[in-house]
Structure formats: C-alpha cells, structure tokens
N, C-alpha and C. Protein backbone atom coordinates (compact mmCIF):
# COMPACT_ATOMS: atom_id res chain seq x y z
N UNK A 1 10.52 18.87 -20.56
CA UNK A 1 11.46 18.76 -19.46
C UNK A 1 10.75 18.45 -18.14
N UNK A 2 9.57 19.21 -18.04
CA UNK A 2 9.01 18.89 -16.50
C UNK A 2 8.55 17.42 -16.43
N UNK A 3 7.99 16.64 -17.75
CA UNK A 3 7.57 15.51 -17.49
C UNK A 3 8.76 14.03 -17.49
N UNK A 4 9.83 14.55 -17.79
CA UNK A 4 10.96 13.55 -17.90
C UNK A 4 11.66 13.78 -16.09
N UNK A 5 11.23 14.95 -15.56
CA UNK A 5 11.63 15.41 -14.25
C UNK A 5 10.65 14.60 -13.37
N UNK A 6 9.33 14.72 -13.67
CA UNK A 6 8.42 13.91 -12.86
C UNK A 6 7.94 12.72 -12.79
N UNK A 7 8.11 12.07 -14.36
CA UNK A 7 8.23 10.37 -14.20
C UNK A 7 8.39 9.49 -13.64
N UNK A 8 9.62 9.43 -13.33
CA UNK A 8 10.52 8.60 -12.05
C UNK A 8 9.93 8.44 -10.73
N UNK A 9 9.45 9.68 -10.39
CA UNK A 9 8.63 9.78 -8.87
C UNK A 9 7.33 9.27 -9.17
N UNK A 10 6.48 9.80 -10.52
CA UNK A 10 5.44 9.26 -10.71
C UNK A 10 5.06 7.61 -10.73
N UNK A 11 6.32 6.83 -11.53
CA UNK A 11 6.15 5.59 -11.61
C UNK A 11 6.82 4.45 -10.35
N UNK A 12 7.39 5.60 -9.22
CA UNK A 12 7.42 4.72 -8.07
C UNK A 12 6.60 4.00 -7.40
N UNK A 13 6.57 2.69 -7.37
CA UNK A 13 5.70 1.72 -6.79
C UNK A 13 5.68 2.07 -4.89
N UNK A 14 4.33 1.62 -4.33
CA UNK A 14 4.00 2.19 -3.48
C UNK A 14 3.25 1.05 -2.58
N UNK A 15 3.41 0.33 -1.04
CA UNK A 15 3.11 -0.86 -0.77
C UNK A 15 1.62 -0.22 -0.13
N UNK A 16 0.90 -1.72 -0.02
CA UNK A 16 -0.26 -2.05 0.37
C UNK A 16 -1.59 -1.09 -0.74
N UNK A 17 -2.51 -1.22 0.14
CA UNK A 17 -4.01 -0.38 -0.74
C UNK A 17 -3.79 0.55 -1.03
N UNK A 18 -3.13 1.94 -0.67
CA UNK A 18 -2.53 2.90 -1.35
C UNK A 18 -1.92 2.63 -2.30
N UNK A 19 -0.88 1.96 -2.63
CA UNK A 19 -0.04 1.56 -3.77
C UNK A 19 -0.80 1.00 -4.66
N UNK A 20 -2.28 -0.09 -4.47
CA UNK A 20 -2.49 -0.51 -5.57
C UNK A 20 -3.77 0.85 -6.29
N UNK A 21 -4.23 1.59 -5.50
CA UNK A 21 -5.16 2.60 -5.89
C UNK A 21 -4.62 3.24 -6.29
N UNK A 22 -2.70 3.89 -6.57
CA UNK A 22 -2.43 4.77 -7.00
C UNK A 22 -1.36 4.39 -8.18
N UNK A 23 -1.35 2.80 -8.14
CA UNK A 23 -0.39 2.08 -9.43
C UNK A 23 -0.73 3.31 -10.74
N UNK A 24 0.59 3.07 -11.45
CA UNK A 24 0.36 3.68 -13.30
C UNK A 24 -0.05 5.09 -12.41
N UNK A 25 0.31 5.70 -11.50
CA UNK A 25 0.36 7.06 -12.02
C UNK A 25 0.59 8.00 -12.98
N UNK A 26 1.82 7.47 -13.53
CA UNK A 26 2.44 8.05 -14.52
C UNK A 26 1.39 8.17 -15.69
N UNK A 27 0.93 7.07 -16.02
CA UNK A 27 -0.65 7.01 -16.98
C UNK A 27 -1.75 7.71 -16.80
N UNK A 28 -2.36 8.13 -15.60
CA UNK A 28 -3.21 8.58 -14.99
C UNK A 28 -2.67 10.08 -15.23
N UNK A 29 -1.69 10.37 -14.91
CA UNK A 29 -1.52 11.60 -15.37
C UNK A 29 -1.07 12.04 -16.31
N UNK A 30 -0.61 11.50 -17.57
CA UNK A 30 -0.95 11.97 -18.99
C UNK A 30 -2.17 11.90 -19.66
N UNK A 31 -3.10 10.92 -19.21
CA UNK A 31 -4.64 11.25 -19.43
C UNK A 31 -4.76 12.51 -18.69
N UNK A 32 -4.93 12.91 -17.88
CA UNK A 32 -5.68 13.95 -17.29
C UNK A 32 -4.86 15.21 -17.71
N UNK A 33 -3.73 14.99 -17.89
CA UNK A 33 -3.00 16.34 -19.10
C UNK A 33 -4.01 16.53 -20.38
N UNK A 34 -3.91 15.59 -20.67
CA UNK A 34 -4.46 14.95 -22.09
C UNK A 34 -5.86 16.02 -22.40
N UNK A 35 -6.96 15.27 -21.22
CA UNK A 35 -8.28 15.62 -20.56
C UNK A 35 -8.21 17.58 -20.48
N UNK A 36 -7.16 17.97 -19.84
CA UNK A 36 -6.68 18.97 -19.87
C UNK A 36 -6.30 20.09 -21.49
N UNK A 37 -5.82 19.62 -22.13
CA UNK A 37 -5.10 19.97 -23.59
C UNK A 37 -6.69 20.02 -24.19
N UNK A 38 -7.70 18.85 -24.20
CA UNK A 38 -8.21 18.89 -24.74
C UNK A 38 -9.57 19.93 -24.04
N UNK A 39 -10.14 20.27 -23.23
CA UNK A 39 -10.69 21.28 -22.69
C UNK A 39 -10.28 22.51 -23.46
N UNK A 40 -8.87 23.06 -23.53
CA UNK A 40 -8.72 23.78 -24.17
C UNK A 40 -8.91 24.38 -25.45
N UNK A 41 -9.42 23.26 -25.87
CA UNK A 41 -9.26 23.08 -27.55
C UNK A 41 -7.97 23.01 -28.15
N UNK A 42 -6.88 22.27 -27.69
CA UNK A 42 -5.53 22.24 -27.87
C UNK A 42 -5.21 20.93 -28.62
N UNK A 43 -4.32 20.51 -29.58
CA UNK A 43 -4.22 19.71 -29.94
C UNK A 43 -3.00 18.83 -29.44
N UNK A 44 -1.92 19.85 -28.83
CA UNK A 44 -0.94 19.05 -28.35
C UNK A 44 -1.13 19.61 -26.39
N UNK A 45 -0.41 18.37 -25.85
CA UNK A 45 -0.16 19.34 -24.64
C UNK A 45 0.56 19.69 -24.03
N UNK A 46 0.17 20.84 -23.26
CA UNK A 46 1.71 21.92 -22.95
C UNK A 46 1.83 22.21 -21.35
N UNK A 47 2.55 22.96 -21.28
CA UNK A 47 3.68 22.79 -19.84
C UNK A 47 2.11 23.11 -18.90
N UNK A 48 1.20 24.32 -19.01
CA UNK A 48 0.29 24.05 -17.98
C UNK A 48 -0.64 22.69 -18.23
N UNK A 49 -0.87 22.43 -18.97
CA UNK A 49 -1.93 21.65 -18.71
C UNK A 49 -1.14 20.53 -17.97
N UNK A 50 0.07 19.94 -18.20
CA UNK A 50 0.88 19.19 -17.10
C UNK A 50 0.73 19.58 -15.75
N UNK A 51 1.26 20.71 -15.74
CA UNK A 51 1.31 21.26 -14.17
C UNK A 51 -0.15 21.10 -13.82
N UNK A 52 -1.39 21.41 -13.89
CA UNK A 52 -2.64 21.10 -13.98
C UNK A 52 -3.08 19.87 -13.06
N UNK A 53 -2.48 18.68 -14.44
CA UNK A 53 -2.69 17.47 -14.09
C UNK A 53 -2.12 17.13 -13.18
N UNK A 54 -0.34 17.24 -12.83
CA UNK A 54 0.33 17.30 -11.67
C UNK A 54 -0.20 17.33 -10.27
N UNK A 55 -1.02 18.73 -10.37
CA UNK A 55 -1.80 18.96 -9.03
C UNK A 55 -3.05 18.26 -9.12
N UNK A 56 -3.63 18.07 -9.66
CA UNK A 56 -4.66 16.74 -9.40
C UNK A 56 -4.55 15.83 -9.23
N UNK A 57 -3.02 15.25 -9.66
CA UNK A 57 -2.71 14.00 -9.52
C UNK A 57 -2.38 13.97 -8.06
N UNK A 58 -1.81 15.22 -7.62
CA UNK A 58 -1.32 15.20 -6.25
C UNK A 58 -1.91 15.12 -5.23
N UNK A 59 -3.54 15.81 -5.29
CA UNK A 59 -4.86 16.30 -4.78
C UNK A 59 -5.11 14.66 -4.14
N UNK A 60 -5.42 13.94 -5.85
CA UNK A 60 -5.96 12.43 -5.49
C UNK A 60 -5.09 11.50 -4.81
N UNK A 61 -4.04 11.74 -4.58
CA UNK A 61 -2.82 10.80 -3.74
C UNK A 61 -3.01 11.15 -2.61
N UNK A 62 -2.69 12.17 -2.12
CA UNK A 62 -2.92 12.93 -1.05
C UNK A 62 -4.66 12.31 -0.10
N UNK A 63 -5.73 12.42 -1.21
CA UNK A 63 -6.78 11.51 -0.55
C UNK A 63 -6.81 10.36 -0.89
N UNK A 64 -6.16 9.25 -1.42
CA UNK A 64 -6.09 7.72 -1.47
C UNK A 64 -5.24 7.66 0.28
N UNK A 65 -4.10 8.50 0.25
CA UNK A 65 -3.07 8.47 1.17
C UNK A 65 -4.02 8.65 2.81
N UNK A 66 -4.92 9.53 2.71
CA UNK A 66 -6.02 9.58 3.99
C UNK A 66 -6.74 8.56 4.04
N UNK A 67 -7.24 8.01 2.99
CA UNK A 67 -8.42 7.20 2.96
C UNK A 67 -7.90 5.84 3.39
N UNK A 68 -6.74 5.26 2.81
CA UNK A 68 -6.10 3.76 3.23
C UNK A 68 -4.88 3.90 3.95
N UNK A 69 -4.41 5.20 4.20
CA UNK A 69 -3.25 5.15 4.91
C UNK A 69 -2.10 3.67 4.31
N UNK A 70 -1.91 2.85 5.63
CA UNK A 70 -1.08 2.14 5.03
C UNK A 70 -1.44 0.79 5.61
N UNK A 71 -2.82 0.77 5.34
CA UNK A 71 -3.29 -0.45 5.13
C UNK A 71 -2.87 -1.25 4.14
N UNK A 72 -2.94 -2.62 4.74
CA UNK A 72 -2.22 -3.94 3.58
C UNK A 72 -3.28 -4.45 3.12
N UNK A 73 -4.13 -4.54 3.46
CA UNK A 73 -5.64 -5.01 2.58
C UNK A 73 -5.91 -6.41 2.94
N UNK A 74 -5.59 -6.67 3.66
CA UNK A 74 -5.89 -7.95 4.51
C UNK A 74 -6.17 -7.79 5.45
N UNK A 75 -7.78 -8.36 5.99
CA UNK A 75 -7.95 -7.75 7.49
C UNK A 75 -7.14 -8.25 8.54
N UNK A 76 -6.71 -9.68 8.66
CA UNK A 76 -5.81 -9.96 9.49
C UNK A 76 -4.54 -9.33 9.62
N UNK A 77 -3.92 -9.31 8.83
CA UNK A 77 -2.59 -8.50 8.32
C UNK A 77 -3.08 -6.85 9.59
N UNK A 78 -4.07 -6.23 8.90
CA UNK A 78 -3.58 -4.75 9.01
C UNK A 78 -4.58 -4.58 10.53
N UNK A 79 -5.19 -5.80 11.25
CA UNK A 79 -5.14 -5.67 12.67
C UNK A 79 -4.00 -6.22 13.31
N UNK A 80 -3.13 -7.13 12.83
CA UNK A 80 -1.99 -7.43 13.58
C UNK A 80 -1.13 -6.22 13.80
N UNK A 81 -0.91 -5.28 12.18
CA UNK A 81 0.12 -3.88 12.30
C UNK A 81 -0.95 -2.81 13.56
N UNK A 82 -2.22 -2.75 13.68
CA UNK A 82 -3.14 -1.57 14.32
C UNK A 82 -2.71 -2.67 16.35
N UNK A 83 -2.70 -3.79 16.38
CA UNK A 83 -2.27 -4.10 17.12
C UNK A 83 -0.75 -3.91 17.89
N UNK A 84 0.66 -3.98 16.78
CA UNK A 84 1.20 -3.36 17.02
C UNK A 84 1.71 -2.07 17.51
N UNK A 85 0.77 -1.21 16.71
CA UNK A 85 1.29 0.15 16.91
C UNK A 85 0.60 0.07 18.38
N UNK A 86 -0.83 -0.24 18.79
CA UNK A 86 -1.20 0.03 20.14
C UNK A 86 -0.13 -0.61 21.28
N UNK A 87 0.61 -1.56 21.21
CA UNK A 87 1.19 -1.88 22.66
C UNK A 87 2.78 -1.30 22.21
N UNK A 88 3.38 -1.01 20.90
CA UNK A 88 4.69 -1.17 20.83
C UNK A 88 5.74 -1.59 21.21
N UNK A 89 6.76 -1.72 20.91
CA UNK A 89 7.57 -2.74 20.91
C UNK A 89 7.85 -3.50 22.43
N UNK A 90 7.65 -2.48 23.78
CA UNK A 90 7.30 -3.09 24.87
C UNK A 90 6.40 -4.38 24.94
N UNK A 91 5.50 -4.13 24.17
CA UNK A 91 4.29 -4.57 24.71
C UNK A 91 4.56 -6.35 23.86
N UNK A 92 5.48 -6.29 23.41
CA UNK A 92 5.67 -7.50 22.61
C UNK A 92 6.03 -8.69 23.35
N UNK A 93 6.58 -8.76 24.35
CA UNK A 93 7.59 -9.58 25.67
C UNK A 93 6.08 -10.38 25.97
N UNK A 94 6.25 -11.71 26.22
CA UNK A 94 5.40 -13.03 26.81
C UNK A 94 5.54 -12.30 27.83
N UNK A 95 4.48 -12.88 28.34
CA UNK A 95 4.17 -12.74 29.63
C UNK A 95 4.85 -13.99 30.65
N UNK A 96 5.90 -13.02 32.05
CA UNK A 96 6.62 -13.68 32.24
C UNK A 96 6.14 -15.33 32.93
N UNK A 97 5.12 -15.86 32.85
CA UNK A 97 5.04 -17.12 33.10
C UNK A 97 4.96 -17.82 31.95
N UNK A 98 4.90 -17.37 30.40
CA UNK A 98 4.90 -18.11 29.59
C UNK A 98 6.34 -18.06 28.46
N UNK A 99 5.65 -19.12 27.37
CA UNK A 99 7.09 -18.28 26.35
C UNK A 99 6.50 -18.58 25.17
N UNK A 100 7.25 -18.07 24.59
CA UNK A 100 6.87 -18.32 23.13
C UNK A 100 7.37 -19.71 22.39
N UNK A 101 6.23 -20.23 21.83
CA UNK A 101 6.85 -22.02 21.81
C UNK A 101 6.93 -21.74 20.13
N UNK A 102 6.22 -21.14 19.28
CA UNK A 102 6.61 -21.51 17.89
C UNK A 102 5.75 -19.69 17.11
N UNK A 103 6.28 -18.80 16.14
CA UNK A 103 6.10 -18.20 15.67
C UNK A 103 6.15 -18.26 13.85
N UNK A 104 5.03 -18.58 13.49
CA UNK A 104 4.95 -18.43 11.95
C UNK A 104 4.54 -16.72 11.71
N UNK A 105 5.26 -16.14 10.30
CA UNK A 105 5.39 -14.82 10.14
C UNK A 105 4.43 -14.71 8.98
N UNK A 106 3.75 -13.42 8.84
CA UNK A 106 2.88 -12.99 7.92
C UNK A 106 3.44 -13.52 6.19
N UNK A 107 2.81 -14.84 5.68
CA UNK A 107 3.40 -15.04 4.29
C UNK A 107 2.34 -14.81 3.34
N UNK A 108 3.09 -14.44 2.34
CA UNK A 108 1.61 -14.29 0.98
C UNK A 108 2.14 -14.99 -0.38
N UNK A 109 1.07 -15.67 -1.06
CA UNK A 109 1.17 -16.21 -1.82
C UNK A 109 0.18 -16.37 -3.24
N UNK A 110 0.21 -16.62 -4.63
CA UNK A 110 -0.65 -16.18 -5.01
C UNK A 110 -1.79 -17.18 -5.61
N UNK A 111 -2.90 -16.91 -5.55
CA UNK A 111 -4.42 -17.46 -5.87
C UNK A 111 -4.32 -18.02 -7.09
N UNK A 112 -3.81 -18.90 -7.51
CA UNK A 112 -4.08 -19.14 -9.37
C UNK A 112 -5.70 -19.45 -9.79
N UNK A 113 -6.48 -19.03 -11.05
CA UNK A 113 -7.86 -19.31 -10.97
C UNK A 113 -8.10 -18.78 -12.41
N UNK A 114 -9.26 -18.28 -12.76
CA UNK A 114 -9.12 -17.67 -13.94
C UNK A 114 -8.79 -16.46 -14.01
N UNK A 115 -8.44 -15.79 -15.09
CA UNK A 115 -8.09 -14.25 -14.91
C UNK A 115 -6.38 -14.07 -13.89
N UNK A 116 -6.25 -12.90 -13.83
CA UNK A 116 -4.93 -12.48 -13.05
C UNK A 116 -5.10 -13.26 -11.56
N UNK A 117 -3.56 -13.51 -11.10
CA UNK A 117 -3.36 -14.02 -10.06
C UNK A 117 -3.64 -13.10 -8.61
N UNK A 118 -4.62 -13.61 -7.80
CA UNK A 118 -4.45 -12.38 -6.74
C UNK A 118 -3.95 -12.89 -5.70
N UNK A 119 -3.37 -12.36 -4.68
CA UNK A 119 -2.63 -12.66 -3.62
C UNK A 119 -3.57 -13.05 -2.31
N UNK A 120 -2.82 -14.05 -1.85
CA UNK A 120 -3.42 -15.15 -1.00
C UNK A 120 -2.29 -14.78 0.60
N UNK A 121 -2.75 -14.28 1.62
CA UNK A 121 -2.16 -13.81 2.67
C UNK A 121 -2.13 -15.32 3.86
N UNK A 122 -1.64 -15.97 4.68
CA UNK A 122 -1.96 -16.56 5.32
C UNK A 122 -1.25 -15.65 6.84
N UNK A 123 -2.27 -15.81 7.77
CA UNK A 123 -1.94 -15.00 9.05
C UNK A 123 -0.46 -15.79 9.90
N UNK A 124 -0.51 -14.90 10.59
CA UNK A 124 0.74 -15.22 11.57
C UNK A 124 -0.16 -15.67 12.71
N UNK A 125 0.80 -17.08 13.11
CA UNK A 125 0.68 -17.83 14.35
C UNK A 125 1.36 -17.75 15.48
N UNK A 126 0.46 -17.52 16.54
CA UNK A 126 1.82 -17.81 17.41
C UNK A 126 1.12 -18.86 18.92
N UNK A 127 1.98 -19.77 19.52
CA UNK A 127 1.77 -20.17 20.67
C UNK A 127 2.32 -20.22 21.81
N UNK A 128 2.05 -20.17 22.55
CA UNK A 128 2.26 -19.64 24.32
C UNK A 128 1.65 -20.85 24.98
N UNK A 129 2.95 -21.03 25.66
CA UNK A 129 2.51 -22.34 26.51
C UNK A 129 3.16 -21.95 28.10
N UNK A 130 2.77 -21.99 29.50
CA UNK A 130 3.65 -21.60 30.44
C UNK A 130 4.94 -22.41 30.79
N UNK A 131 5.68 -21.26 31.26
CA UNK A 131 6.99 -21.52 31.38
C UNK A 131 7.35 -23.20 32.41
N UNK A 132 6.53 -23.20 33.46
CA UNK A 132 6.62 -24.52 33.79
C UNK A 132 5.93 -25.61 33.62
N UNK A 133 5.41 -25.89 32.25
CA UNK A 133 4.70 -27.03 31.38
C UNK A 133 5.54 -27.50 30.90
N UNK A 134 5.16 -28.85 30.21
CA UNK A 134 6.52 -30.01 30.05
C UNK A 134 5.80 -30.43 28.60
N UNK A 135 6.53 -29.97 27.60
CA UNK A 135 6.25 -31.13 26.45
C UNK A 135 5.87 -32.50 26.20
C-alpha cells in the first residue's frame, strides 16, 4: 500500500538539472529498498525497508534540490533567469530613450548525432535602438 501511495509523486517529472539528476526516481528507489531487504538478509521487501529507502530517497532530492536549485543547464539560459531575478519585473522597461526593436525568446531544439538526442538551446535576442533613430 505505501508504495502504490508513493509512486505517482515519485514518478513526477521535474524541470531543468534537478529534474534530470532526479529522473526514474521511482527506480532509484526500489533499488535502494531492494539494497535495503537485502542487508537484512531478507528475501522479499517489506514496509521498513521502503520507508528506509523513502528517506534516502528524500535526503538525496533534498541535496540535488540545493546543489542545482533550478538551474536549466544552459549557461546562457540560467544567467538570463539569475539576471532576471536581480532587476525584476521593474527592471525590465527600455530605457526611456530607446525601445525595443525585435525580441527572439529562449528556444530549444534537439542535437541529432550518434547515440540519444540532446537538447540544443539557442539564446534570446534582443535589440534596442533609440527612440529618435529612423530605420
């Protein structure tokens, strides 16, 4: 019962470097039940050695969750968000002699090559031209 209770939360997907360090939880922590049962000399495993694994599993989330916070794993990407948070949403407004002439938004796309596809980020653009310049 406890592990049909904890599944669902376990196998929730989770964005950026945290999410990919903590993917297949749900896996990760029936091995370490497992790892658990078998320490014991147990052949099947039972409600503690879950709970066990549970809290280790929780231990190591808890430090993936310090360690990358909610970094996107792109250095451009996750200085544009560390940029954000420093001026907030004030701090976003052109400066009033200029404007904003064209804004491309953070897109990702993926790397084809050998092996699995990995994701290909291209940065966000933006240009500022002053307000009394003439195309």
């Amino acid at each position: 019962m406890l592990w049909q209770a904890t599944y669902a939360a376990l196998s929730k997907e989770a964005p950026g470097l945290f999410g990919s360090v903590t993917a297949r939880a749900e896996a990760h922590t029936a091995r370490l039940a497992m790892m658990f049962a078998l320490l014991d000399l147990r052949r099947e495993i039972c409600v503690e050695h879950l709970e066990a694994a549970l809290a280790l599993w929780r231990y190591c989330e808890a430090s993936a969750r310090y360690i990358f916070g909610d970094a996107i794993g792109n250095a451009m990407a996750d200085e544009i968000l560390r940029a954000l948070r420093q001026v907030g949403h004030h701090g976003m407004t052109p400066h009033r002699d200029q404007q904003l002439v064209r804004a491309q938004p953070l897109s990702r796309s993926d790397r084809r090559g050998t092996g699995a596809p990995s994701p290909a980020w291209q940065g966000a653009t933006y240009t500022t031209r002053n307000a009394g310049a003439s195309d």
